[in-house]
C-alpha atoms as a PDB file:
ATOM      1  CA  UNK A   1      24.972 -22.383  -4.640  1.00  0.00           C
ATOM      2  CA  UNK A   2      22.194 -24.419  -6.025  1.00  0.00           C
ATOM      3  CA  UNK A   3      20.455 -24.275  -2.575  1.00  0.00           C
ATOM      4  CA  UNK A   4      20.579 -20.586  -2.323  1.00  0.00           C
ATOM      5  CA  UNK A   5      19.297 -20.290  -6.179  1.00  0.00           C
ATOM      6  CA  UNK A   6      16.347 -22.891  -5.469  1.00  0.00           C
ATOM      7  CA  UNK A   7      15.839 -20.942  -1.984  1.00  0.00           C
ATOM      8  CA  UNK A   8      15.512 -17.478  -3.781  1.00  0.00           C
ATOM      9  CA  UNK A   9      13.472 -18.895  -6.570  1.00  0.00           C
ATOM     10  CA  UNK A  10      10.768 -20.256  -4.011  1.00  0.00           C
ATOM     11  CA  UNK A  11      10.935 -16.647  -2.324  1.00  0.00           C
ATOM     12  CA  UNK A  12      10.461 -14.778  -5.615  1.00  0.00           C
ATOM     13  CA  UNK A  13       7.471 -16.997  -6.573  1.00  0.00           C
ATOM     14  CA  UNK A  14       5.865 -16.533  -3.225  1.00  0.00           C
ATOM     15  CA  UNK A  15       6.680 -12.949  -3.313  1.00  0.00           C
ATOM     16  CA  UNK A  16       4.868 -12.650  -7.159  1.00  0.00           C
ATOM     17  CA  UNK A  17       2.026 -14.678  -5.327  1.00  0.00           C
ATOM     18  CA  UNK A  18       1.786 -11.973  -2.620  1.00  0.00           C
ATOM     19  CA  UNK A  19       1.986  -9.178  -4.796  1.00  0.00           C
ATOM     20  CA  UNK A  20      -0.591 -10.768  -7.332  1.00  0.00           C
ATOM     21  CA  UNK A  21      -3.264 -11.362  -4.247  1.00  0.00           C
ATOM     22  CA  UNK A  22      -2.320  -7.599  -3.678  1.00  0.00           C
ATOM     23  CA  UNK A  23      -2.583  -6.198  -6.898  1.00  0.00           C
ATOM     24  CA  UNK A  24      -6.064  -8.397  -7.325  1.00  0.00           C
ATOM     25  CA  UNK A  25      -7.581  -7.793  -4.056  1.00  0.00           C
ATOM     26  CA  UNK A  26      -7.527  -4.019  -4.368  1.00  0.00           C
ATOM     27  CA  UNK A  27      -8.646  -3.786  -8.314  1.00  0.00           C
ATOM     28  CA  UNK A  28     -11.238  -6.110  -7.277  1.00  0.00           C
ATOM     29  CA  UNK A  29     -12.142  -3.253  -4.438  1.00  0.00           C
ATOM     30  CA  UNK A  30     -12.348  -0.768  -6.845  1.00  0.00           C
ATOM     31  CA  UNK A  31     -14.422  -3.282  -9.466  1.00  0.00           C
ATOM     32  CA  UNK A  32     -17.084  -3.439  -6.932  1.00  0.00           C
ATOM     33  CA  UNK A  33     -16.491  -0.169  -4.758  1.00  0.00           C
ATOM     34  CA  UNK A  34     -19.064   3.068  -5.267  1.00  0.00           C
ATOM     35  CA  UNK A  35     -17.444   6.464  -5.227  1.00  0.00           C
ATOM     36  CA  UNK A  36     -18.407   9.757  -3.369  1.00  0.00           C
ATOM     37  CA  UNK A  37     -17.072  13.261  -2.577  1.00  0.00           C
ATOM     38  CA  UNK A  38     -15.732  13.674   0.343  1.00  0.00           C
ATOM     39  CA  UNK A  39     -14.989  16.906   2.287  1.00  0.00           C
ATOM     40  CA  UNK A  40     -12.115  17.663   4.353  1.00  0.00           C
ATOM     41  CA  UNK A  41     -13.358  18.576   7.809  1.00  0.00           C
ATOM     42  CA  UNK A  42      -9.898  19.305   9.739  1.00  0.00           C
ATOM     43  CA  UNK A  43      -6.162  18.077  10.145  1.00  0.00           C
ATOM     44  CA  UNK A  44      -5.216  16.669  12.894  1.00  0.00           C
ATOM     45  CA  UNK A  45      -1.675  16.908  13.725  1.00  0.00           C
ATOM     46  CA  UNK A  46       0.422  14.625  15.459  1.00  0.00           C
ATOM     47  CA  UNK A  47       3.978  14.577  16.806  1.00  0.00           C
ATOM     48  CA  UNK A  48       6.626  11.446  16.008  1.00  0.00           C
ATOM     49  CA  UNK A  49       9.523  11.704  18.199  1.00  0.00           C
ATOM     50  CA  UNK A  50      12.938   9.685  17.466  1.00  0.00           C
ATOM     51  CA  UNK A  51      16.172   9.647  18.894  1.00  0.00           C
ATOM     52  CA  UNK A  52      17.807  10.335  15.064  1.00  0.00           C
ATOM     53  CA  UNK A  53      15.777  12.823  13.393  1.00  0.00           C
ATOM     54  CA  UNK A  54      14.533  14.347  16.939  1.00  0.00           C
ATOM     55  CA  UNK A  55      10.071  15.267  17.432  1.00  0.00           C
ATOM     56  CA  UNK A  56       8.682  16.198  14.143  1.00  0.00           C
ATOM     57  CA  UNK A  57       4.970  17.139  13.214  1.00  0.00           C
ATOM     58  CA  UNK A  58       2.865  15.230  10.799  1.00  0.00           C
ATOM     59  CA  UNK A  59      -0.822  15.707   9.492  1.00  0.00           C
ATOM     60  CA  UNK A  60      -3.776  13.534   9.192  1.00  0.00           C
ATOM     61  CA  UNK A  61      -6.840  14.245   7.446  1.00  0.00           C
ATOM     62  CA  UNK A  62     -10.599  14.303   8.437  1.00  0.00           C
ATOM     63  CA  UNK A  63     -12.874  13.078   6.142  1.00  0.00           C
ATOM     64  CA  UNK A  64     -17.032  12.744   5.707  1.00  0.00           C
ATOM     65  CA  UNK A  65     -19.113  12.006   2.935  1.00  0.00           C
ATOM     66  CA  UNK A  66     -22.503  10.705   2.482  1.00  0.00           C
ATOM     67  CA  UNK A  67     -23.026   7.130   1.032  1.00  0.00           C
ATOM     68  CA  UNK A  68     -25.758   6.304  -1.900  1.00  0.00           C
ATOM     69  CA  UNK A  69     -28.327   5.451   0.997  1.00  0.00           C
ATOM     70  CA  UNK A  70     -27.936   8.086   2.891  1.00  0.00           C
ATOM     71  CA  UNK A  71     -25.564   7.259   5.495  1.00  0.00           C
ATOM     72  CA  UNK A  72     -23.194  10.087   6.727  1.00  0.00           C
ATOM     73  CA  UNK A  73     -19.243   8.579   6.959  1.00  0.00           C
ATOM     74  CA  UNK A  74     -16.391  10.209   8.530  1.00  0.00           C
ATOM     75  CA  UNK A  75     -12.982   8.773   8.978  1.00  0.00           C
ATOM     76  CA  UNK A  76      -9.472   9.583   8.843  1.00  0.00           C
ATOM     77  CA  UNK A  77      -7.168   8.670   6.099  1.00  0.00           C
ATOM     78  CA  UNK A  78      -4.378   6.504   8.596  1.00  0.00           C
ATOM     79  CA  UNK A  79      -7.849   4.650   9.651  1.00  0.00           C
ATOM     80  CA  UNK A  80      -6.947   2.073   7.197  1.00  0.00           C
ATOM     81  CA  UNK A  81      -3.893   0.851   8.363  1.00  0.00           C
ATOM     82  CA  UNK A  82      -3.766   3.317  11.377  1.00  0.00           C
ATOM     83  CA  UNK A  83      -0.014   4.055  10.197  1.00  0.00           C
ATOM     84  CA  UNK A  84       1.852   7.124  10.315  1.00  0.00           C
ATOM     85  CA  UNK A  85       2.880   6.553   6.627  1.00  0.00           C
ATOM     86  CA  UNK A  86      -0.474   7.025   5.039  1.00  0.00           C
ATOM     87  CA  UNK A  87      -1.234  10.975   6.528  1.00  0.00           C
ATOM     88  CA  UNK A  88       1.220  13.516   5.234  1.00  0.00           C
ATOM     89  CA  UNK A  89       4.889  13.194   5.363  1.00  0.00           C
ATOM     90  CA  UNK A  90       6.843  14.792   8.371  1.00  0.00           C
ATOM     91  CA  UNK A  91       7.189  18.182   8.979  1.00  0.00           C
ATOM     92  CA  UNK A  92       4.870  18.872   5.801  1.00  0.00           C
ATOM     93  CA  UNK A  93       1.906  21.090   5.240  1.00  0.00           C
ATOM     94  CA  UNK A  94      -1.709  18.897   5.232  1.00  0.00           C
ATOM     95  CA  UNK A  95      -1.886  17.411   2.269  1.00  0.00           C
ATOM     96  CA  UNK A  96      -5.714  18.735   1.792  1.00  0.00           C
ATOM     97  CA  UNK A  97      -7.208  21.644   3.305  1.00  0.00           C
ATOM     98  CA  UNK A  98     -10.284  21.854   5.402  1.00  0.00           C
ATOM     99  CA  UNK A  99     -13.202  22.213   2.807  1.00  0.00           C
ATOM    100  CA  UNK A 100     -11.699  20.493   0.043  1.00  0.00           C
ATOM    101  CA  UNK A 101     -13.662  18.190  -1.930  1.00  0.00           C
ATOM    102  CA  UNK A 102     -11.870  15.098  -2.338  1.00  0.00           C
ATOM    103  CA  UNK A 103     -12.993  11.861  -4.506  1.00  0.00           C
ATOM    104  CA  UNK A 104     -13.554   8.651  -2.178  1.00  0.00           C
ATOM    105  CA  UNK A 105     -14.108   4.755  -3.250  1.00  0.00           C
ATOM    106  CA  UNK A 106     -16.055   2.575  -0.108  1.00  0.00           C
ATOM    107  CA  UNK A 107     -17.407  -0.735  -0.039  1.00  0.00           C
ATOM    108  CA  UNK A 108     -21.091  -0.280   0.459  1.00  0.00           C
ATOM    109  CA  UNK A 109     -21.435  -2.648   3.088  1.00  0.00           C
ATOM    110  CA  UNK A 110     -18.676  -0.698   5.399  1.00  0.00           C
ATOM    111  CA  UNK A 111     -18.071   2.403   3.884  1.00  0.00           C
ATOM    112  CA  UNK A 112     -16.492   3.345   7.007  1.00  0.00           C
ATOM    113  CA  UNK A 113     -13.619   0.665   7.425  1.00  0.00           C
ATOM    114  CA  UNK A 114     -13.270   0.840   3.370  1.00  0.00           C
ATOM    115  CA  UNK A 115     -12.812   4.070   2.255  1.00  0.00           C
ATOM    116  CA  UNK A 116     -10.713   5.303   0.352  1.00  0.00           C
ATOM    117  CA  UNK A 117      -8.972   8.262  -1.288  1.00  0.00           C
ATOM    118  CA  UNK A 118      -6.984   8.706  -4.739  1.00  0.00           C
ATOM    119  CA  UNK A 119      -3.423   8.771  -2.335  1.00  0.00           C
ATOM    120  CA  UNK A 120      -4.417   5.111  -0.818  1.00  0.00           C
ATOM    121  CA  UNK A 121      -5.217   3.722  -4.064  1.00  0.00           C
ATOM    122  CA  UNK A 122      -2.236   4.608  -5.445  1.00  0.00           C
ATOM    123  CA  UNK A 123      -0.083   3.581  -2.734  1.00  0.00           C
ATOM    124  CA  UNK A 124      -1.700   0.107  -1.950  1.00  0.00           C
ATOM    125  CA  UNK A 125      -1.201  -0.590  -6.105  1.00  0.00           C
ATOM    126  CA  UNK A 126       2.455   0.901  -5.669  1.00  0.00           C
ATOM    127  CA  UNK A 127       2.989  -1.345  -2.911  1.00  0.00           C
ATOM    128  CA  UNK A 128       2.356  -4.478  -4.814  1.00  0.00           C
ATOM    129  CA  UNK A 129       3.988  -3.771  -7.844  1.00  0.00           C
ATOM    130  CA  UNK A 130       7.314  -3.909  -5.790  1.00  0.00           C
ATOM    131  CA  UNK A 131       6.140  -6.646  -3.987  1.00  0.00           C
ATOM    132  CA  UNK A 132       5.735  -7.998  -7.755  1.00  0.00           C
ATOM    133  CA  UNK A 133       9.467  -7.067  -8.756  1.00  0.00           C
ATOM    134  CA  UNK A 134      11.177  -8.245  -5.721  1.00  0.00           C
ATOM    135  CA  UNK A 135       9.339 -11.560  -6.942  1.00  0.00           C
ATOM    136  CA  UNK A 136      10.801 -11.228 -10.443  1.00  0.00           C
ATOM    137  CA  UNK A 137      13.781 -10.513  -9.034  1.00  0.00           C
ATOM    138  CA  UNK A 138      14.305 -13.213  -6.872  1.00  0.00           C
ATOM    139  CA  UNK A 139      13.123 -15.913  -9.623  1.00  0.00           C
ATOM    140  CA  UNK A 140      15.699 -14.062 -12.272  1.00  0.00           C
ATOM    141  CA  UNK A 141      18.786 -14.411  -9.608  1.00  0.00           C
ATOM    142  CA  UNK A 142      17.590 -17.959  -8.036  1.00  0.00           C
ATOM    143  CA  UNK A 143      17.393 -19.481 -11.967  1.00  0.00           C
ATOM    144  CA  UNK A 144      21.265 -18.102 -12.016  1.00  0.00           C
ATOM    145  CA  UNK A 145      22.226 -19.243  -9.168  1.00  0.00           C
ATOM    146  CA  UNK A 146      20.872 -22.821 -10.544  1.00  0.00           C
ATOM    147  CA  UNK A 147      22.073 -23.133 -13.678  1.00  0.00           C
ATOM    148  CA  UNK A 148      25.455 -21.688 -12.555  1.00  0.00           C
ATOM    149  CA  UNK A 149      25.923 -24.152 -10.303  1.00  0.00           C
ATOM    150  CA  UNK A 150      24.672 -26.751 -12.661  1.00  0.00           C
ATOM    151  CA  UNK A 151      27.062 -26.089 -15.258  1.00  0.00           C
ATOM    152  CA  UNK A 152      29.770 -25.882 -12.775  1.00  0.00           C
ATOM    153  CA  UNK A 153      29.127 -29.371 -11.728  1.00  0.00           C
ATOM    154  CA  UNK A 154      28.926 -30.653 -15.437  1.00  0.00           C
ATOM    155  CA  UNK A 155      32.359 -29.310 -15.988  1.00  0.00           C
ATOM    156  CA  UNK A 156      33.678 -31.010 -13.436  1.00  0.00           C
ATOM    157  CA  UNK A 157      32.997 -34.653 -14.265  1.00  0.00           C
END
């Protein structure tokens, strides 16, 4: 038992290290990141086909927006992580219509690989905060696996 407690322990504190670089890496993105509006120039829809839930639709967003110097963007909100998860959820309506203005954060050196919108920010910082308590957790049950097993041993001699 004292293995597993110092095993989840080092897991938890790598996992609080992972979700710290996380947490830091994309507040220091927005630190440093300039902000447009964006308008919504179509949806794209897509289908996802599995053998439990059968083929279901899903909707990804156009983007374009114009940069401080001048530059005309356009990109697609799964561009980031080209991943199903960050367009709309499955069999759901767009989650922005065509013409909608939409707030967007870019690094100015590659707005086009960095942008952003509101729904990404908030599920990149979402994403390390439970990186962050799986850490917390792991620590909490490793330090009682460890001590369990420590006073188990001290009652024994």
């Amino acid at each position: 038992m004292r293995v597993a407690g110092v095993i989840l322990w080092i897991i938890g504190v790598l996992l609080l290290a992972v979700g710290g670089f996380m947490l830091v890496k994309e507040k220091l993105f927005l630190l440093n990141a300039e902000q447009a509006t964006a308008t919504v120039t179509g949806n794209d829809r897509y289908t996802y086909e599995s053998s439990e839930h059968g083929t279901q639709d899903y909707y990804c967003t156009d983007f374009q927006f114009q940069t401080k110097d001048g530059r005309s963007v356009s990109f697609q909100e799964s561009d980031q992580n080209a991943n199903q998860a960050d367009c709309g959820d499955l069999d759901a309506p767009p989650d922005y219509q065509t013409g909608q203005q939409v707030l967007v954060s870019y690094d100015p050196r590659d707005p086009a690989n960095t942008a952003q919108i509101p729904k990404a920010v908030k599920l990149d910082y979402a994403g390390g905060v439970i990186v962050l308590v799986f850490g917390f957790v792991g620590i909490l049950v490793g330090l009682v696996l460890f001590w369990i097993s420590l006073a188990r041993s001290r009652r024994t001699r």
